[in-house]
Each structure stands twice: as structure tokens, then as C-alpha cells.
N, C-alpha and C. Protein backbone atom coordinates (compact mmCIF):
# COMPACT_ATOMS: atom_id res chain seq x y z
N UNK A 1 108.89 95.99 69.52
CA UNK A 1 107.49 95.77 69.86
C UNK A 1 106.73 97.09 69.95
N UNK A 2 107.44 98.36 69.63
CA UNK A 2 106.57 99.34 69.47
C UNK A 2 105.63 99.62 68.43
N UNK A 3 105.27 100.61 68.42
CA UNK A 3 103.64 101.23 67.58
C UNK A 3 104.04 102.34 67.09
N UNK A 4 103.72 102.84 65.69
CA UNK A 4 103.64 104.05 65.22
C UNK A 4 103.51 104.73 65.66
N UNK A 5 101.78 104.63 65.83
CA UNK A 5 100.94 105.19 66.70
C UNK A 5 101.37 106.07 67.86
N UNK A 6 102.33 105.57 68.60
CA UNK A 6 103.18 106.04 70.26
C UNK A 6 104.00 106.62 70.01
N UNK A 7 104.36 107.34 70.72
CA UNK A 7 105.56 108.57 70.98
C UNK A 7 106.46 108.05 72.27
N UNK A 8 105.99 107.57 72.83
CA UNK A 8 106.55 106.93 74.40
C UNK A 8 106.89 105.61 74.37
N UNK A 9 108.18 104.98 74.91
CA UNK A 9 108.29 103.50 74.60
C UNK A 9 109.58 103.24 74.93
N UNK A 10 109.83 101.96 75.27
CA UNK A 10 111.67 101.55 76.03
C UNK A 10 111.32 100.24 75.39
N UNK A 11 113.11 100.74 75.72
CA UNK A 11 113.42 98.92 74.05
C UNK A 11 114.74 98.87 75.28
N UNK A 12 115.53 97.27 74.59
CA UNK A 12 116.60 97.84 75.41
C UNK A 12 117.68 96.51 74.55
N UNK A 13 118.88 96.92 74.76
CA UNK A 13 120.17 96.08 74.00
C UNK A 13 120.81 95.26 75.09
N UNK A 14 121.19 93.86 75.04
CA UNK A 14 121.72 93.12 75.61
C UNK A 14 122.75 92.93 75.20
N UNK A 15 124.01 92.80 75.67
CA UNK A 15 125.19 92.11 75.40
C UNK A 15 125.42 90.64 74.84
N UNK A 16 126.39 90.84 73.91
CA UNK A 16 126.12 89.39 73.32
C UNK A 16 126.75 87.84 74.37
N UNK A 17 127.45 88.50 75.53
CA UNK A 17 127.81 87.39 76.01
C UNK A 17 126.86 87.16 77.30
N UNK A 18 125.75 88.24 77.27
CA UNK A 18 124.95 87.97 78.27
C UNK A 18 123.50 87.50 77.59
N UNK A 19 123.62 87.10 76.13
CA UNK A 19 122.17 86.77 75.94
C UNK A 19 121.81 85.58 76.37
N UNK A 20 122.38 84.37 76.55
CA UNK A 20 121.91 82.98 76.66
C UNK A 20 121.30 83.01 77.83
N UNK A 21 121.95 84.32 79.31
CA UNK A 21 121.26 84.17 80.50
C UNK A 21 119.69 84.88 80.50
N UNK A 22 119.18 84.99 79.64
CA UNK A 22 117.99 85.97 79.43
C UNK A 22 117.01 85.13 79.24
N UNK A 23 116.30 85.09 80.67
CA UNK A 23 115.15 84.02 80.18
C UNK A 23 113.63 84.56 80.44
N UNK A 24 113.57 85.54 80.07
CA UNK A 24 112.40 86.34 79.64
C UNK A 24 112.33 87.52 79.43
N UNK A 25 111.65 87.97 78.63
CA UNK A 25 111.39 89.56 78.60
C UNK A 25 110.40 89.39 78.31
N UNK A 26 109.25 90.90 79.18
CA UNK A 26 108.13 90.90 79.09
C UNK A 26 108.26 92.13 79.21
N UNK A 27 107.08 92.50 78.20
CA UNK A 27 106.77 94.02 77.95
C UNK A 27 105.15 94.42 78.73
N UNK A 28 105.20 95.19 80.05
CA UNK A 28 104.26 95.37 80.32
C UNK A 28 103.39 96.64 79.80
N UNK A 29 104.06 97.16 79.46
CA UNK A 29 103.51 98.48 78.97
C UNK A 29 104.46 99.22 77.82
N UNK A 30 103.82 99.96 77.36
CA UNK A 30 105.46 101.08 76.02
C UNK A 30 106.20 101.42 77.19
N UNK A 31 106.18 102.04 78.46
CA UNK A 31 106.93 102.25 79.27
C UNK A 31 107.86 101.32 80.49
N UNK A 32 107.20 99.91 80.54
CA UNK A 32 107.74 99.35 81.21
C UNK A 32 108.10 98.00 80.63
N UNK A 33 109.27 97.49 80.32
CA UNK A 33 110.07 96.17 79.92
C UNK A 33 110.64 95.77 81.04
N UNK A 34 110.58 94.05 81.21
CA UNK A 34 111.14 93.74 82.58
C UNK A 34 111.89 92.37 81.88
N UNK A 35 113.21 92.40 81.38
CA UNK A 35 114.20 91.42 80.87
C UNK A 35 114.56 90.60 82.47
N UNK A 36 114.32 89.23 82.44
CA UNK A 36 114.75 88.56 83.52
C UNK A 36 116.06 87.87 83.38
N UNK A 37 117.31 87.71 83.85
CA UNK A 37 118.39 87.21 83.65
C UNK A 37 118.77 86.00 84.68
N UNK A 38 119.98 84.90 84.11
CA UNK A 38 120.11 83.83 85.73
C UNK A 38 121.80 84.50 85.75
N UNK A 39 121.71 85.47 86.42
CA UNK A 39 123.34 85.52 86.56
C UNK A 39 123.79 84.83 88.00
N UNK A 40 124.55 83.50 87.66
CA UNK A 40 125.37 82.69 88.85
C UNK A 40 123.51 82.05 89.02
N UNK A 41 123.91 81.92 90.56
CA UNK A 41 122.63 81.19 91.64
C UNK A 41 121.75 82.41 91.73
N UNK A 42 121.46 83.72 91.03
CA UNK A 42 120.38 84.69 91.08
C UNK A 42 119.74 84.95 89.89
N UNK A 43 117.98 85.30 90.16
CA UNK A 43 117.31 85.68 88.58
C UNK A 43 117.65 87.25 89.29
N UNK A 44 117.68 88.04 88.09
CA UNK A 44 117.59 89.63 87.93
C UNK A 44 116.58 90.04 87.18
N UNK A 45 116.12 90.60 88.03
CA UNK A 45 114.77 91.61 86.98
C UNK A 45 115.29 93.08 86.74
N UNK A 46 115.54 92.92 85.55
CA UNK A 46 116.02 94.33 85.45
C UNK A 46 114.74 95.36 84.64
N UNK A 47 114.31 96.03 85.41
CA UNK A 47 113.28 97.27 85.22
C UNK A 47 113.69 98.25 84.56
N UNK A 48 113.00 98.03 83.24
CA UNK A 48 113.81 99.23 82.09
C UNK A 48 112.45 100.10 81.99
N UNK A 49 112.78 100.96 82.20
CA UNK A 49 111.20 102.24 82.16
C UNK A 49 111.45 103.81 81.89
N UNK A 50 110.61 104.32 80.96
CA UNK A 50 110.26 105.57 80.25
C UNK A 50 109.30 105.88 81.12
N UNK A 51 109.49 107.14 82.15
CA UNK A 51 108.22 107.50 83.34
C UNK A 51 107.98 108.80 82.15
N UNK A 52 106.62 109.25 82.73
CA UNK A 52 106.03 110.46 81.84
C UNK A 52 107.23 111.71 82.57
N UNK A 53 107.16 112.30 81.50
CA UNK A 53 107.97 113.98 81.63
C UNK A 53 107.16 114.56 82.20
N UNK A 54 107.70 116.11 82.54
CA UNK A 54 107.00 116.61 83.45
C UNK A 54 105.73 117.55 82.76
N UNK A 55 105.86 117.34 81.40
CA UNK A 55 105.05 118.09 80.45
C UNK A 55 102.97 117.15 80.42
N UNK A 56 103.59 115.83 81.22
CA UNK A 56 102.35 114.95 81.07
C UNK A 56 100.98 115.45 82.24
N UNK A 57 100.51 114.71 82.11
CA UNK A 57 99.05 114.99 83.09
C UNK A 57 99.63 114.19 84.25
N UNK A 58 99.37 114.91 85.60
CA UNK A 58 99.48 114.16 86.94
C UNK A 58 99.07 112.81 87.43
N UNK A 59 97.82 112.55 86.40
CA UNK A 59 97.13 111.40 86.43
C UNK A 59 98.34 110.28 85.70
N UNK A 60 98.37 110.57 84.65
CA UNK A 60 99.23 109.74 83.90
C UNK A 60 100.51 109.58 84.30
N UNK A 61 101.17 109.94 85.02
CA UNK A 61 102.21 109.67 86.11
C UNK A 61 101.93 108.92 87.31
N UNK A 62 100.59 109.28 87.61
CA UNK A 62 100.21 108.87 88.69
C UNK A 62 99.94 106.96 88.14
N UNK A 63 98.98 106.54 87.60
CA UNK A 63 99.20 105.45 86.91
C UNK A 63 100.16 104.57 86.36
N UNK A 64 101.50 105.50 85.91
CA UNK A 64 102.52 104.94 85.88
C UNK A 64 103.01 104.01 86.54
N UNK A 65 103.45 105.22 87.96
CA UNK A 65 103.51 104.69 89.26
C UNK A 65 103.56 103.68 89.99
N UNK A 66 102.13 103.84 89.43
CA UNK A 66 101.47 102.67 90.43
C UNK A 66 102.12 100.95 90.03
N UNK A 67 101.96 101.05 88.28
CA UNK A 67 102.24 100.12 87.54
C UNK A 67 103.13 99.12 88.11
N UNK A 68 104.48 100.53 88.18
CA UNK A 68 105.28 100.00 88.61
C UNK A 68 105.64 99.75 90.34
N UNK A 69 104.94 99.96 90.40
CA UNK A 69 105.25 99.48 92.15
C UNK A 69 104.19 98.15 92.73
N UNK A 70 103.14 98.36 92.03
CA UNK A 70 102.23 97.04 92.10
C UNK A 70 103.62 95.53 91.20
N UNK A 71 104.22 96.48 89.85
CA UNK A 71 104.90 95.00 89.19
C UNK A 71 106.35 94.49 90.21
N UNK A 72 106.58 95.35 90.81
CA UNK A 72 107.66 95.27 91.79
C UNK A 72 107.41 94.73 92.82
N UNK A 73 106.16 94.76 93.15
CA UNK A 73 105.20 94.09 95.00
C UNK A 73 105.49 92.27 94.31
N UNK A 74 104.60 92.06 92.84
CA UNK A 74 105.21 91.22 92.84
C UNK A 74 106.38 89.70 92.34
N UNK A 75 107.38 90.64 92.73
CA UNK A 75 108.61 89.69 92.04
C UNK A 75 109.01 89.13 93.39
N UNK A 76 109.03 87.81 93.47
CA UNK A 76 109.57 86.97 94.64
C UNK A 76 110.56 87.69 95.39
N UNK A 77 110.53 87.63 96.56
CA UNK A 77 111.66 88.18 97.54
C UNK A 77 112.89 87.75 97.27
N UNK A 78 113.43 86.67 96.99
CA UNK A 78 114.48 86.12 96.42
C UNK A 78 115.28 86.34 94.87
N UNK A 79 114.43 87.26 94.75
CA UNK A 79 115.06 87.80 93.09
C UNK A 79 115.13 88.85 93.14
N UNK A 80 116.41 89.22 92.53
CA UNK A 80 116.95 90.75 92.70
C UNK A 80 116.06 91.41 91.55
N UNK A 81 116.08 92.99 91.96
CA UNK A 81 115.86 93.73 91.34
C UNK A 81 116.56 95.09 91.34
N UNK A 82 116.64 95.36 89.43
CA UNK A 82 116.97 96.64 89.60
C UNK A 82 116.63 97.44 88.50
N UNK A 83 116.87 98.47 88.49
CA UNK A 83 116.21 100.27 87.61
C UNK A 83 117.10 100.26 86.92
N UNK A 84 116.53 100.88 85.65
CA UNK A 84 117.31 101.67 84.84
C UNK A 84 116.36 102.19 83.67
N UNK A 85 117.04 103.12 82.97
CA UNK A 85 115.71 103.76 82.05
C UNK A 85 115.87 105.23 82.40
N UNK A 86 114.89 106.30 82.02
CA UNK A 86 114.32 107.68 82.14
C UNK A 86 113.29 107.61 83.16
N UNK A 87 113.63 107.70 84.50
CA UNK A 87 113.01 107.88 85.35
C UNK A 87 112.42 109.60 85.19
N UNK A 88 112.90 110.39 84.58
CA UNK A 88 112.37 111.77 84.24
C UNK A 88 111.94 112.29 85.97
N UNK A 89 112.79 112.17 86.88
CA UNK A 89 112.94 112.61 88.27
C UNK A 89 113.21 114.09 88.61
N UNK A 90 113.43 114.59 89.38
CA UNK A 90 113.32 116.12 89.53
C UNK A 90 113.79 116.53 91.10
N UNK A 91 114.85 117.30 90.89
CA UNK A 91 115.19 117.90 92.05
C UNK A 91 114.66 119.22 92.42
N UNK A 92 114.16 119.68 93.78
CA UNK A 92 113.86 120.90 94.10
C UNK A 92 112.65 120.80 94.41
N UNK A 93 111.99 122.21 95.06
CA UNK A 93 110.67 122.51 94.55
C UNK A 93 109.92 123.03 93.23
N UNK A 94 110.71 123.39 92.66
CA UNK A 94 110.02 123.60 90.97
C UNK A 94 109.90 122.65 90.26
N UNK A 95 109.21 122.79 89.37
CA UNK A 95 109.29 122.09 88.58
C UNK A 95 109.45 123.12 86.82
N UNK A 96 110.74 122.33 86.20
CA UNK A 96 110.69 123.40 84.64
C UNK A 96 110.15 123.01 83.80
């Protein structure tokens, strides 16, 4: 579902014995894909995300962000969630 156009973007590969539990994927952004799964008696939202590098504008991180923490506020309390992806995170006070 990507664009020429873009340089930035998350895709992601499922296992073949886990595809039948996959009952949605939604692409909210080039950076954020949210594949929903029924594993057993639980849905999983698994949060696949490309955050901006540290080479981007503060703003555009900052927006990121938000994206994702507003799309996380809301997934029912009863459905797991979890990360994975290029969080592009940073230890220390510097930044390289």
C-alpha cells in the first residue's frame, strides 16, 4: 500500500499459520499499520511503526507521537496491545 512518492513506510509479513487469525489490518498512516489478530479468547493489536529519525523536524515527530498515542487511547481495554517496528529511540543526552 505504499507510494513512490514516500521514502517512509511499514509493511509487515505474517506467518502462514497465523493468517486465518488476522482480522484486520489497517493502515493509518506510511508509518503506522495496526494488523488485528484473535489469538485463543484475545484480539491483538499489534502496532507496527516507522517513527521519524533523528535527522527529521521536531514537529514531525512530534505529530507522530501523538498519532500514535491518541490510536492507542483508543483500542478497548480488553484488547491487548503491542509494538514493534523502528521506534528510532535514543539513549543519552545527545543526540548523533
Amino acid at each position: 500500500m505504499g507510494s513512490k512518492a514516500k521514502t517512509d513506510g511499514v509493511g509487515i509479513f505474517v506467518v502462514e499459520k497465523w493468517v486465518d487469525s488476522v482480522v484486520s489490518v489497517v493502515r493509518h498512516s506510511e508509518r503506522v499499520l495496526v494488523p488485528k489478530l484473535v489469538l485463543g479468547d484475545c484480539l491483538l493489536n499489534v502496532f507496527t511503526v516507522y517513527a521519524p529519525n533523528s535527522g527529521k523536524p521536531d514537529e514531525e515527530k512530534e505529530i507522530f507521537w501523538n498519532e500514535v498515542s491518541h490510536l492507542v487511547s483508543c483500542i478497548p481495554q480488553n484488547e491487548m496491545v503491542v509494538f514493534a517496528g523502528d521506534m528510532n529511540g535514543h539513549i543519552g543526552s545527545s543526540w548523533l
